[in-house]
N, C-alpha and C. Protein backbone atom coordinates (compact mmCIF):
# COMPACT_ATOMS: atom_id res chain seq x y z
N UNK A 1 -18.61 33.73 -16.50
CA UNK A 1 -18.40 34.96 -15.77
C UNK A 1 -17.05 34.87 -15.06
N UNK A 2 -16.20 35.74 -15.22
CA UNK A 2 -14.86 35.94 -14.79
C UNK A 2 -15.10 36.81 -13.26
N UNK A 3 -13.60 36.47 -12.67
CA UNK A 3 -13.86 37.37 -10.97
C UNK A 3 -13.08 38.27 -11.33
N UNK A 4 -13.42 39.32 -10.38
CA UNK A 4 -12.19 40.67 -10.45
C UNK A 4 -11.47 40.45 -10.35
N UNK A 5 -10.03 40.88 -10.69
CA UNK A 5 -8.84 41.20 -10.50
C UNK A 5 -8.38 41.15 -9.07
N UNK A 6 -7.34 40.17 -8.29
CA UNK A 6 -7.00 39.98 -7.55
C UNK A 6 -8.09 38.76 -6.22
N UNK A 7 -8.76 38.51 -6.63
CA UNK A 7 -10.21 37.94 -5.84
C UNK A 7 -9.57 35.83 -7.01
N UNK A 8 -9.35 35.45 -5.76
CA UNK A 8 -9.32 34.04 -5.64
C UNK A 8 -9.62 32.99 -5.15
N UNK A 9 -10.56 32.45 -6.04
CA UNK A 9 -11.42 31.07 -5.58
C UNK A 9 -10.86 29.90 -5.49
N UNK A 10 -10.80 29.26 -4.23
CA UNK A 10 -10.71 28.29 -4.38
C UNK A 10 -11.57 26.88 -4.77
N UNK A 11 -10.97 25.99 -5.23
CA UNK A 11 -11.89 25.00 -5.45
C UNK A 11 -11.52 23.51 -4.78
N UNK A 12 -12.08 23.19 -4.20
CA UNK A 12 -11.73 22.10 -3.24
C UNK A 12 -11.38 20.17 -4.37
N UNK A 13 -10.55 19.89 -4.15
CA UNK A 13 -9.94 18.64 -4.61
C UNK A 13 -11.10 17.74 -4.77
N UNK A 14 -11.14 16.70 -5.79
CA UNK A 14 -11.85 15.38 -5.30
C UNK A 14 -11.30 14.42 -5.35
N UNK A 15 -11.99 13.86 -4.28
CA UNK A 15 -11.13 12.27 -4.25
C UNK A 15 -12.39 11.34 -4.39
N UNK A 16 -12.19 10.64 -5.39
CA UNK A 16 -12.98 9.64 -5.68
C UNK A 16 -12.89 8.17 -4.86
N UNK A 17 -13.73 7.04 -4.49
CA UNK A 17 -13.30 6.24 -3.91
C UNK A 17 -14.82 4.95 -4.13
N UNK A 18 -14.13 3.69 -3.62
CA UNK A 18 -15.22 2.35 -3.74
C UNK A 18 -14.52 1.33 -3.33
N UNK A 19 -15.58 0.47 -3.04
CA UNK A 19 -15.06 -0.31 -2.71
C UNK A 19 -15.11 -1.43 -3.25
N UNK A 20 -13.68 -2.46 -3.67
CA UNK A 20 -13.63 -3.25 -4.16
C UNK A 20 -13.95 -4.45 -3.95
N UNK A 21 -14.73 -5.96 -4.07
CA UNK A 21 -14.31 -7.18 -3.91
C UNK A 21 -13.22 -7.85 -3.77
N UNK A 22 -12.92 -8.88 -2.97
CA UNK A 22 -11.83 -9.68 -3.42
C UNK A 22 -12.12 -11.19 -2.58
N UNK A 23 -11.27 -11.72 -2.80
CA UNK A 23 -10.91 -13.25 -2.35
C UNK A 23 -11.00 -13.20 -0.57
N UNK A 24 -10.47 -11.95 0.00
CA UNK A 24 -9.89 -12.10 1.53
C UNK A 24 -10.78 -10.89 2.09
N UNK A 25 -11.99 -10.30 1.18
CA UNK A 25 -12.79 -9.66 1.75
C UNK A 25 -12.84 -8.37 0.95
N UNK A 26 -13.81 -7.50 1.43
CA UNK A 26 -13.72 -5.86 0.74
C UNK A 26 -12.97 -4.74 1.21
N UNK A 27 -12.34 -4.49 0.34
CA UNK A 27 -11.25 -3.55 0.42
C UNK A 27 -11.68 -2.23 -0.07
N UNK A 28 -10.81 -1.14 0.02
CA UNK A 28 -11.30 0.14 0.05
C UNK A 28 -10.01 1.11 -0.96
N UNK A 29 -10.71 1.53 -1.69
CA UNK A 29 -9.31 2.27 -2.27
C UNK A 29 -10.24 3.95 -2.71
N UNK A 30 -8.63 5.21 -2.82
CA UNK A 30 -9.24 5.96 -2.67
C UNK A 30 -8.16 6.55 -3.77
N UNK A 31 -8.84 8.00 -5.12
CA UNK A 31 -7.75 8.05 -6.07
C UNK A 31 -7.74 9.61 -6.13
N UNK A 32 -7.22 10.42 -6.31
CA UNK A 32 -7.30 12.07 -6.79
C UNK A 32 -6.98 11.86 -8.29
N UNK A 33 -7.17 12.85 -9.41
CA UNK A 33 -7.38 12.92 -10.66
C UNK A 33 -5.69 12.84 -11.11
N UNK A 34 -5.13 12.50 -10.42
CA UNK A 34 -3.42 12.16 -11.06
C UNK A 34 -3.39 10.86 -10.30
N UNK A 35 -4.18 10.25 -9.22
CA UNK A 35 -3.33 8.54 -9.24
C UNK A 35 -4.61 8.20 -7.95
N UNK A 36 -3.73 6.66 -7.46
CA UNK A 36 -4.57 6.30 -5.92
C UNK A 36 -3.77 7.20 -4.97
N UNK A 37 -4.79 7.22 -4.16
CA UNK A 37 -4.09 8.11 -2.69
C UNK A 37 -3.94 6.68 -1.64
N UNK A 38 -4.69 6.27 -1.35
CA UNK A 38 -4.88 5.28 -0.47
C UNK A 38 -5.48 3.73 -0.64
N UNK A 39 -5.18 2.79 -0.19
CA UNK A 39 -6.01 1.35 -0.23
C UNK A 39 -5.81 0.72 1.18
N UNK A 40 -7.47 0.38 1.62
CA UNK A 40 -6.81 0.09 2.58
C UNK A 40 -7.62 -1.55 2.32
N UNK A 41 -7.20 -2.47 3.39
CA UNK A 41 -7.60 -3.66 3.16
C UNK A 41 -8.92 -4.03 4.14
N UNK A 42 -9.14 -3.25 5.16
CA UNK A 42 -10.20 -3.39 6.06
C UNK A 42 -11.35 -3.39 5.53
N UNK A 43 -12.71 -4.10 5.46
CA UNK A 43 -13.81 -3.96 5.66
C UNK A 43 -14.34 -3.09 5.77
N UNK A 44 -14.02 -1.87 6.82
CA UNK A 44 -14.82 -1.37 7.34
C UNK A 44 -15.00 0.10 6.63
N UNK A 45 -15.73 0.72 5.94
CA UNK A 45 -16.27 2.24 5.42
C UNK A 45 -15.64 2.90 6.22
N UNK A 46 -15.91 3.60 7.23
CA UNK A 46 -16.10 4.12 8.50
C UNK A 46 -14.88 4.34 8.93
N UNK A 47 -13.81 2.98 9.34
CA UNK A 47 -12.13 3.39 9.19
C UNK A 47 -11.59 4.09 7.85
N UNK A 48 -12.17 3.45 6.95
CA UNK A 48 -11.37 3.77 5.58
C UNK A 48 -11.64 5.51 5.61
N UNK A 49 -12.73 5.98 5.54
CA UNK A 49 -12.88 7.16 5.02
C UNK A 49 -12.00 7.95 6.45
N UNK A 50 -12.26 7.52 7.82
CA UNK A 50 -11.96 8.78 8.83
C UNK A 50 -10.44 8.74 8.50
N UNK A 51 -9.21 7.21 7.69
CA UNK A 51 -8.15 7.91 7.59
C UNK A 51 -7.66 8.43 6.15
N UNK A 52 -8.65 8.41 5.94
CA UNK A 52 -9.07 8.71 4.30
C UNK A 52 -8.86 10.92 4.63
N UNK A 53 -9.95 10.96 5.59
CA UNK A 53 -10.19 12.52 5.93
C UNK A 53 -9.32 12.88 6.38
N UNK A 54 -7.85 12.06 7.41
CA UNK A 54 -7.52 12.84 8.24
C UNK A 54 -6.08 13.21 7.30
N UNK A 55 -6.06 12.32 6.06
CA UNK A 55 -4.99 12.80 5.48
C UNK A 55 -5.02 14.13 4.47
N UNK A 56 -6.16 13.79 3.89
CA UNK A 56 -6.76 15.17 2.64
C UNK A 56 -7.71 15.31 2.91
N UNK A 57 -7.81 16.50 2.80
CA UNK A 57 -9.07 17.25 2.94
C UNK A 57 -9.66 17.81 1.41
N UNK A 58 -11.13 17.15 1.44
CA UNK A 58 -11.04 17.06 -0.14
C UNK A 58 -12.89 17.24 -0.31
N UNK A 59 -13.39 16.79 -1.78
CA UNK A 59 -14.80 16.30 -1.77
C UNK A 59 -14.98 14.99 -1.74
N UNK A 60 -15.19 14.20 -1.26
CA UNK A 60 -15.56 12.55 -1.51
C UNK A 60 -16.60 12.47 -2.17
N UNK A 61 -16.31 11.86 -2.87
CA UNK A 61 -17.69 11.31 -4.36
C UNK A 61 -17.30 9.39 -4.42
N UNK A 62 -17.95 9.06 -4.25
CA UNK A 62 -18.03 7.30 -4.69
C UNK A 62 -18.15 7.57 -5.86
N UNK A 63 -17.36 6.75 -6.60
CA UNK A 63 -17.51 5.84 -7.48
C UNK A 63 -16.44 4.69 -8.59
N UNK A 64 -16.94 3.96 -8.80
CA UNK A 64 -16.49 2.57 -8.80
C UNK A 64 -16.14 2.35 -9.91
N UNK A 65 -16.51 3.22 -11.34
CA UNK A 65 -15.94 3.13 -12.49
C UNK A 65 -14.50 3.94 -12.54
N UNK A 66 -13.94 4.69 -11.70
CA UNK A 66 -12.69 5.06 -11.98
C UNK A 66 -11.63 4.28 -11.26
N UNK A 67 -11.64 2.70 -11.03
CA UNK A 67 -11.08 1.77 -10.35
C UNK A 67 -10.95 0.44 -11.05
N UNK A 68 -11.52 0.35 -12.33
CA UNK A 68 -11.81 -0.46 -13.54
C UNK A 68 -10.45 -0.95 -13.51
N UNK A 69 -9.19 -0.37 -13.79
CA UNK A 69 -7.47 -0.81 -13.83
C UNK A 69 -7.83 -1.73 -12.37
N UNK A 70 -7.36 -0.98 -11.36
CA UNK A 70 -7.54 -1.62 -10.18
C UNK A 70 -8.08 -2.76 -9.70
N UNK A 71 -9.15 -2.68 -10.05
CA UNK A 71 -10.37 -4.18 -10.30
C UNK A 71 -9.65 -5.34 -10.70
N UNK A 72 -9.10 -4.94 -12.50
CA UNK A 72 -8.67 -5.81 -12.85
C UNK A 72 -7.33 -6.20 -12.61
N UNK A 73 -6.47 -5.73 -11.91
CA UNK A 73 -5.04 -6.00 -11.30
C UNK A 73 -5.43 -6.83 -9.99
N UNK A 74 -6.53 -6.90 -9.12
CA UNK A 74 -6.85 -7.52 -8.26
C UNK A 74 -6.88 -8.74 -8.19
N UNK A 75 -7.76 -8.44 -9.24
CA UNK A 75 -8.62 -9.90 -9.89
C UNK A 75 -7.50 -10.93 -10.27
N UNK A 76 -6.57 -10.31 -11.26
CA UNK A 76 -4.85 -11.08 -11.22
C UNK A 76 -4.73 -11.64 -10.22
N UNK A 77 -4.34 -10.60 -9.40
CA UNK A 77 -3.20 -10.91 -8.17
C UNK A 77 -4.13 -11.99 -7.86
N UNK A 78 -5.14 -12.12 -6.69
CA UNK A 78 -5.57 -12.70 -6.43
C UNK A 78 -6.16 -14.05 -7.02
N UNK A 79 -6.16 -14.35 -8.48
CA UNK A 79 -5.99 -16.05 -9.38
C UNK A 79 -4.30 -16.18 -9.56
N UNK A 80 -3.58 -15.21 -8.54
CA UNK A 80 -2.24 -16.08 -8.57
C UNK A 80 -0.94 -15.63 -9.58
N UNK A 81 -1.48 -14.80 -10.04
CA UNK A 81 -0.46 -14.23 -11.23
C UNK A 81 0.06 -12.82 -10.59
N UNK A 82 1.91 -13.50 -10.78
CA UNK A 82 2.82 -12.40 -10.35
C UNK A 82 2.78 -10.68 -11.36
N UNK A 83 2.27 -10.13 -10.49
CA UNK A 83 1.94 -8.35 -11.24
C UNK A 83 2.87 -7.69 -10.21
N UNK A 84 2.69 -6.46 -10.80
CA UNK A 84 3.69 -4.98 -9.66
C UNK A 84 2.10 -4.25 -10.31
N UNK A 85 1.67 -3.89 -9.18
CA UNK A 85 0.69 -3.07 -9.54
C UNK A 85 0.99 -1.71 -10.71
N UNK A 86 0.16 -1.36 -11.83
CA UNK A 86 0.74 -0.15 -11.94
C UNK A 86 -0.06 1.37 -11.87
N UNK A 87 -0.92 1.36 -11.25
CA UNK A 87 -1.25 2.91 -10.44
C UNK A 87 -1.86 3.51 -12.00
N UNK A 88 -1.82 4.77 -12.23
CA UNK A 88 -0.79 5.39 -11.56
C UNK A 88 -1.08 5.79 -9.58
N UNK A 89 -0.01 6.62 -9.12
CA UNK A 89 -0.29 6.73 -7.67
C UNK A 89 0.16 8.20 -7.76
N UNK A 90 -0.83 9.00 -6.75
CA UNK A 90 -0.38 9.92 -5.89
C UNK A 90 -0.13 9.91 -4.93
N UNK A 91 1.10 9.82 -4.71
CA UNK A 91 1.70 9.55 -3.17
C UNK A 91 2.02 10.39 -2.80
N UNK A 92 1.36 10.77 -1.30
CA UNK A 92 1.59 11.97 -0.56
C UNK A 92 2.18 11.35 0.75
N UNK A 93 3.07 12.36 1.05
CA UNK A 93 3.88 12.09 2.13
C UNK A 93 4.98 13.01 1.98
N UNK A 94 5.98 12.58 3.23
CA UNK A 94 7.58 13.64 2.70
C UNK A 94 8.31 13.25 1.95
N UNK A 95 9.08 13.89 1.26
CA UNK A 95 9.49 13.42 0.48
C UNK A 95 10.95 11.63 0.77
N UNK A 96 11.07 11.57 1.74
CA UNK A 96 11.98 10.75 2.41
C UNK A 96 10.55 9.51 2.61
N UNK A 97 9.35 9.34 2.91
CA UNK A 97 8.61 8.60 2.81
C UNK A 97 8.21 7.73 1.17
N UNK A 98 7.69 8.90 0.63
CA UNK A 98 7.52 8.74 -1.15
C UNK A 98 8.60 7.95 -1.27
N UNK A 99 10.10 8.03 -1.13
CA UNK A 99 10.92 7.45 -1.70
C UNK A 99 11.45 6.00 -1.35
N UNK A 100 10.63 5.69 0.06
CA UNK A 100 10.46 4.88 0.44
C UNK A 100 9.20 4.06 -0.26
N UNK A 101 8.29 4.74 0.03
CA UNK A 101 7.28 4.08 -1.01
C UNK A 101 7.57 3.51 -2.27
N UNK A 102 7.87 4.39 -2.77
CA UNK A 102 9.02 3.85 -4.55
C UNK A 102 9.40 2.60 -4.22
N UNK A 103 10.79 2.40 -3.05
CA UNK A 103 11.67 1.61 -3.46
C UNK A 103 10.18 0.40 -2.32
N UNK A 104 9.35 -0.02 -1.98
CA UNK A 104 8.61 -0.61 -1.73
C UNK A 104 8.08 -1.51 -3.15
N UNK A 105 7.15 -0.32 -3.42
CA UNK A 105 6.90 -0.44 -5.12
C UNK A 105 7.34 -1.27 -5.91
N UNK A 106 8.33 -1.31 -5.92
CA UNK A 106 9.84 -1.83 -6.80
C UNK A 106 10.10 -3.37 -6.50
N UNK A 107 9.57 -3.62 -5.01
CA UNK A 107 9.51 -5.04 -4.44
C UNK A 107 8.83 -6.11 -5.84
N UNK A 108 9.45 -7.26 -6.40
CA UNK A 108 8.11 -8.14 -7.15
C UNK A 108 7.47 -9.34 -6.24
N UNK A 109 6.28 -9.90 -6.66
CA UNK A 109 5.76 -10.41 -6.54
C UNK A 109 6.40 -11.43 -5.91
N UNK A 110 6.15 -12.70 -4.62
CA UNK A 110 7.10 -13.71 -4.66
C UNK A 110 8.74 -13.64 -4.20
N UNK A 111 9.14 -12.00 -3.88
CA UNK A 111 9.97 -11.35 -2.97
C UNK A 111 10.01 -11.14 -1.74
N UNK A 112 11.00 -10.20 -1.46
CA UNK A 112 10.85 -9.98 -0.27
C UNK A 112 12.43 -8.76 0.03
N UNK A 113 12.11 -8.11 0.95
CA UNK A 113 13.37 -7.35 1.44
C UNK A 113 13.13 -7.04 2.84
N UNK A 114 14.16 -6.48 3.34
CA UNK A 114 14.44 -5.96 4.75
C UNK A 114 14.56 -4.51 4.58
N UNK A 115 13.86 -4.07 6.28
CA UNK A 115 13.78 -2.27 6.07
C UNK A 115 15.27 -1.98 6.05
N UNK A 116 16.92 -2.77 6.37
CA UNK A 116 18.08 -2.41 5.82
C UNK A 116 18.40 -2.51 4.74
N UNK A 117 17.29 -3.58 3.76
CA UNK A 117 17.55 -3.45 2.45
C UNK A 117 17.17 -2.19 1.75
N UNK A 118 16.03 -1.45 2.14
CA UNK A 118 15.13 -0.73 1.66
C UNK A 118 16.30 0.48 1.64
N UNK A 119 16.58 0.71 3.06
CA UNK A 119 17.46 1.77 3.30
C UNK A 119 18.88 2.19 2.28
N UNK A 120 19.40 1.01 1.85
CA UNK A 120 20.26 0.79 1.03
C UNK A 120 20.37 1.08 0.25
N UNK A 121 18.91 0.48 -0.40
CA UNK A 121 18.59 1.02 -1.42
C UNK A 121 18.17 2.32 -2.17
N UNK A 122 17.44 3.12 -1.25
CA UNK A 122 17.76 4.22 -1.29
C UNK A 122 18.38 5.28 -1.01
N UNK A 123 19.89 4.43 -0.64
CA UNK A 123 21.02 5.43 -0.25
C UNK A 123 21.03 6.06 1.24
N UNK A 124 20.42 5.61 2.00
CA UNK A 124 20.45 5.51 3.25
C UNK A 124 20.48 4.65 4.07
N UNK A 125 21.62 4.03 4.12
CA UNK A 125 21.67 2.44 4.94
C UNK A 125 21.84 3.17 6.91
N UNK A 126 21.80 4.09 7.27
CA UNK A 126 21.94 4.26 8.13
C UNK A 126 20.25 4.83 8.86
N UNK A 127 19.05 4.87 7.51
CA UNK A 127 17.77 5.24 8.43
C UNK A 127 16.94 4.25 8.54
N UNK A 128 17.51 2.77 8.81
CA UNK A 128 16.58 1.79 9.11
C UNK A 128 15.21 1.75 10.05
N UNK A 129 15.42 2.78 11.21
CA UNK A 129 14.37 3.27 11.92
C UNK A 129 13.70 4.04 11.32
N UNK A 130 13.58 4.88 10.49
CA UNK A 130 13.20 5.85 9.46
C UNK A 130 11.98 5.34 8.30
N UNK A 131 12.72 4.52 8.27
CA UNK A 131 12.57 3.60 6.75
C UNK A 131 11.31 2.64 7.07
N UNK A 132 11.53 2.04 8.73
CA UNK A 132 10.47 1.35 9.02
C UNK A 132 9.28 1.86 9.50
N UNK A 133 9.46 3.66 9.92
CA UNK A 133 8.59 4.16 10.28
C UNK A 133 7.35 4.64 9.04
N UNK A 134 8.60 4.81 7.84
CA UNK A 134 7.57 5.46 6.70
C UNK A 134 6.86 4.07 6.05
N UNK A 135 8.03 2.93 6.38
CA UNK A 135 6.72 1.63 5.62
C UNK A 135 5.34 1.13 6.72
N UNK A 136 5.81 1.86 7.81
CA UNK A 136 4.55 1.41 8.66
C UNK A 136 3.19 2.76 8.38
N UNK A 137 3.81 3.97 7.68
CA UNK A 137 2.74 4.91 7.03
C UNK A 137 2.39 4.55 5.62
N UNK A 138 2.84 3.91 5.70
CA UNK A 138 2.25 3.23 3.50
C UNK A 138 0.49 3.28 3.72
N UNK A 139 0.09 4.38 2.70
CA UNK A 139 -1.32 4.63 3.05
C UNK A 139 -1.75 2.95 1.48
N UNK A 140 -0.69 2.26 1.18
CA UNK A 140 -1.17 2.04 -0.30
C UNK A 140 -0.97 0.86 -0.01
N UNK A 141 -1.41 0.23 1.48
CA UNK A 141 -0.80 -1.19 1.64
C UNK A 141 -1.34 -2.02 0.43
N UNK A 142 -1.14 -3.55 0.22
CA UNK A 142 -1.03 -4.17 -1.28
C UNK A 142 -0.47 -4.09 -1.99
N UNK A 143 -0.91 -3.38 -2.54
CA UNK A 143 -1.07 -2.69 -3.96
C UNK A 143 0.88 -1.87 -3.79
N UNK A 144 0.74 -1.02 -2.63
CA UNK A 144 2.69 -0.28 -2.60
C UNK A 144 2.72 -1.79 -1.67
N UNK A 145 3.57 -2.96 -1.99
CA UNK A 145 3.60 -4.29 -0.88
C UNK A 145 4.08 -3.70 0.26
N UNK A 146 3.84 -3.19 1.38
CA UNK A 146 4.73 -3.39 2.45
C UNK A 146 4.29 -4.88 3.03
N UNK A 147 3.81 -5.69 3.14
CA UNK A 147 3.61 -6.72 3.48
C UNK A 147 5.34 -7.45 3.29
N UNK A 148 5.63 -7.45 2.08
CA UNK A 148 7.38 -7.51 1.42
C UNK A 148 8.07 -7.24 2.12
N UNK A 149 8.06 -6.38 2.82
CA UNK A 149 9.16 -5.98 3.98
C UNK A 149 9.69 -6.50 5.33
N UNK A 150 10.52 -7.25 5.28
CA UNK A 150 10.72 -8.25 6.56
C UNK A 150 11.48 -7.80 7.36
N UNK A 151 12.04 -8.37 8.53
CA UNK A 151 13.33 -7.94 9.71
C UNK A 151 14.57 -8.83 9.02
N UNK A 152 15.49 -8.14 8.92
CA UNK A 152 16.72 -8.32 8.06
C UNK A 152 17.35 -9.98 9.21
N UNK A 153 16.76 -10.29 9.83
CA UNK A 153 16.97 -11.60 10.14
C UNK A 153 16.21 -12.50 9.60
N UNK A 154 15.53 -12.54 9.11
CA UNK A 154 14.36 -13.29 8.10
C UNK A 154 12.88 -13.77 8.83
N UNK A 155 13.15 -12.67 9.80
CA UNK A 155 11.85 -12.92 10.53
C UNK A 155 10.31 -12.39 9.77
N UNK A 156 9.37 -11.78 10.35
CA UNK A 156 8.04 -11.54 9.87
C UNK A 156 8.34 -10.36 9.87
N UNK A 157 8.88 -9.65 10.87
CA UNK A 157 8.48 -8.38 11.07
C UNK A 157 7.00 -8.28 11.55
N UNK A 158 6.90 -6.77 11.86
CA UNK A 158 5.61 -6.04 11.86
C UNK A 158 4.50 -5.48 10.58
N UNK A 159 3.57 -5.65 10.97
CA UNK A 159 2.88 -4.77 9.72
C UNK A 159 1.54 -3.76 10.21
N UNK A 160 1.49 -2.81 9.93
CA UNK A 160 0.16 -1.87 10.62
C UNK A 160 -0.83 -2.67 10.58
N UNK A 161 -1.43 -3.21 9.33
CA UNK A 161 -2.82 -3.81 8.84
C UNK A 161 -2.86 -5.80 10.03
N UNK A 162 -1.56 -5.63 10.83
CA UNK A 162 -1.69 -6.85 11.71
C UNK A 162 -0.80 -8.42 10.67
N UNK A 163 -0.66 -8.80 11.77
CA UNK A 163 0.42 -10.42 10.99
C UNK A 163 -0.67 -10.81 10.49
N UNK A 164 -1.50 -10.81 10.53
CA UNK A 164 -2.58 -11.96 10.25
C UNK A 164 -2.47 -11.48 8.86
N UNK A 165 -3.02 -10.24 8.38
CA UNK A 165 -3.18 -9.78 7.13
C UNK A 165 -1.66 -9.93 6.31
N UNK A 166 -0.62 -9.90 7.36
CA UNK A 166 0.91 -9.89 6.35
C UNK A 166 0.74 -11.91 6.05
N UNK A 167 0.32 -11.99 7.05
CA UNK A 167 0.51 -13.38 6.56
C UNK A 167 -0.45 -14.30 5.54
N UNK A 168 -1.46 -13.58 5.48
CA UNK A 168 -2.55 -14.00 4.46
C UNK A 168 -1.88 -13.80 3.04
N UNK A 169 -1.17 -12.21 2.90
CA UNK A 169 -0.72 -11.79 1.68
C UNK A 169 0.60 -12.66 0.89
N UNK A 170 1.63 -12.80 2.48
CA UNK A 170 2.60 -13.31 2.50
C UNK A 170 2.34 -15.32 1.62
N UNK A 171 0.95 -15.56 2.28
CA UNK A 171 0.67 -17.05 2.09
C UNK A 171 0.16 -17.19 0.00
N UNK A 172 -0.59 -15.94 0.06
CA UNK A 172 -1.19 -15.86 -1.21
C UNK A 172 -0.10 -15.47 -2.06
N UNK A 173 0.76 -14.81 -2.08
CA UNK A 173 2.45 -15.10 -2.83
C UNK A 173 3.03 -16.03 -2.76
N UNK A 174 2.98 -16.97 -2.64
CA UNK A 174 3.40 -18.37 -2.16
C UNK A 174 4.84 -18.12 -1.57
N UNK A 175 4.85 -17.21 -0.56
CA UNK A 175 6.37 -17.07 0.59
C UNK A 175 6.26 -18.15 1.93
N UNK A 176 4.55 -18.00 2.54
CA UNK A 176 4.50 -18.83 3.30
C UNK A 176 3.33 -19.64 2.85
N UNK A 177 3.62 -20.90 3.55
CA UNK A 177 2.52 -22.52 2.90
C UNK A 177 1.35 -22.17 3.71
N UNK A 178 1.03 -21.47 4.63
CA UNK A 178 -0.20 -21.06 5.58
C UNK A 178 -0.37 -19.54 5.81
N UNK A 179 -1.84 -19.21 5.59
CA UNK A 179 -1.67 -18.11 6.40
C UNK A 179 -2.43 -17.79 8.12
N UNK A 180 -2.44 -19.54 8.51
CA UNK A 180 -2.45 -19.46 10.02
C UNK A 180 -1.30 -19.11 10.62
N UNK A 181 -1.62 -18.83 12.27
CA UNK A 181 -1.42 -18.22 12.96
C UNK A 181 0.41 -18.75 13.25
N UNK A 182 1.00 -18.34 13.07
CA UNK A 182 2.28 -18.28 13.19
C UNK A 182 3.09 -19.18 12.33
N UNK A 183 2.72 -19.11 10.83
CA UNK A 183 3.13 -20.10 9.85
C UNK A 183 4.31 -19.85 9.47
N UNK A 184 4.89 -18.93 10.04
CA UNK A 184 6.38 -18.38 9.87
C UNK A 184 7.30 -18.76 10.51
N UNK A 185 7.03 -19.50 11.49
CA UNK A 185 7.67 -19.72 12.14
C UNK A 185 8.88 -21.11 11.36
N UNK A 186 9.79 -20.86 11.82
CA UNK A 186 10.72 -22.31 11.57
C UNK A 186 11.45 -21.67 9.86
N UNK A 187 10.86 -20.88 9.65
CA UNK A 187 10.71 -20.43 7.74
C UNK A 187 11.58 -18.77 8.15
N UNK A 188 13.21 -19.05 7.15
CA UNK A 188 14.19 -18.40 7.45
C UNK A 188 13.71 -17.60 6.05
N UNK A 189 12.79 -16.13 6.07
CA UNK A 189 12.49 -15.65 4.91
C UNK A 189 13.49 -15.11 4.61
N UNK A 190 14.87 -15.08 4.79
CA UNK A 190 15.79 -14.73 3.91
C UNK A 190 16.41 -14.76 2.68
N UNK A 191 15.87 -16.57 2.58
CA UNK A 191 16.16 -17.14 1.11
C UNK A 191 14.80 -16.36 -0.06
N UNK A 192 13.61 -15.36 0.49
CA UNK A 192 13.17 -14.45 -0.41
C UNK A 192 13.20 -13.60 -0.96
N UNK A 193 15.05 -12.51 -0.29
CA UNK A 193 14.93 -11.10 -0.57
C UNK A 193 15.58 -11.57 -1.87
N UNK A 194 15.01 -10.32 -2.33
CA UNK A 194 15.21 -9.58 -3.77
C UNK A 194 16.86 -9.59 -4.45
């Protein structure tokens, strides 16, 4: 049955989502019918979905067979084998974020860069504040590495998901020999950028 002429329905998005296993705990990833929207690394349902909601507004449906790629890129990473995730991804954001995301993306395995590298790289060496603001919105932590992203002195930097988690990721790339509590220290990550 067709609608009248001029009369438009909308139909609300879905975003599919589950949660995955891994080595450093259960993680959460979330996809729309062109890519992932989100991964987050927390445990917790409850965070995942409220920043899951506050970005799209959508239908949420679980389920765990449209994450099968994902699964198995995990499963890699985590027995140790250098991958670049490959998505696909729907990355939402502005467009000055996305492109940040990209050149994130682009980071390999066992790397590393600075948010002045990032900037550079995408032709803006002057939005290093910019640059660090949109890698601290990376809804795709992992999987888009911002973990990769250091202070152009070869320090740790910051990471939203907490040092602990940059440094777990950081340790499981073999950048740092620990991922206790301040294993960075003394360790000039400069000799990692890209």
């Amino acid at each position: 049955m067709g609608y009248p002429a001029g009369i438009r329905v909308s139909v609300m998005e879905k975003i599919y989502y589950t949660a995955l296993e891994t080595p450093l705990g259960r993680m959460w990833a979330a996809a729309s019918e062109s890519g992932l929207v989100q991964f987050n690394m927390s445990d917790d349902r409850e965070v995942f979905m409220r920043e899951l909601k506050s970005r799209i507004k959508a239908e949420y449906i679980e389920d765990h067979s449209r994450f099968k790629q994902l699964k198995t890129e995990l499963e890699r990473y985590f027995k140790g084998k250098r991958l670049i995730f490959k998505g696909p991804f729907d990355m939402r954001g502005t467009p000055f974020q996305v492109e940040v995301w990209k050149a994130i993306h682009s980071i390999p395995n066992g790397k590393l860069t600075s948010y002045g590298g990032i900037a550079k790289q995408i032709g803006r060496p002057k939005a290093v504040r910019a640059v660090g603001n949109a890698v601290g919105n990376n809804p795709m932590g992992l999987v888009v590495p911002c973990h990769r992203v250091v202070s152009s002195d070869g320090g740790i930097g910051g990471f939203t998901g907490g040092l602990e988690w940059k440094r777990k990721l950081l340790a499981q790339e073999g950048i740092l020999d620990s991922p206790k509590n301040k294993s960075e220290t003394g360790v000039d990550l400069r000799k990692f950028f890209k």
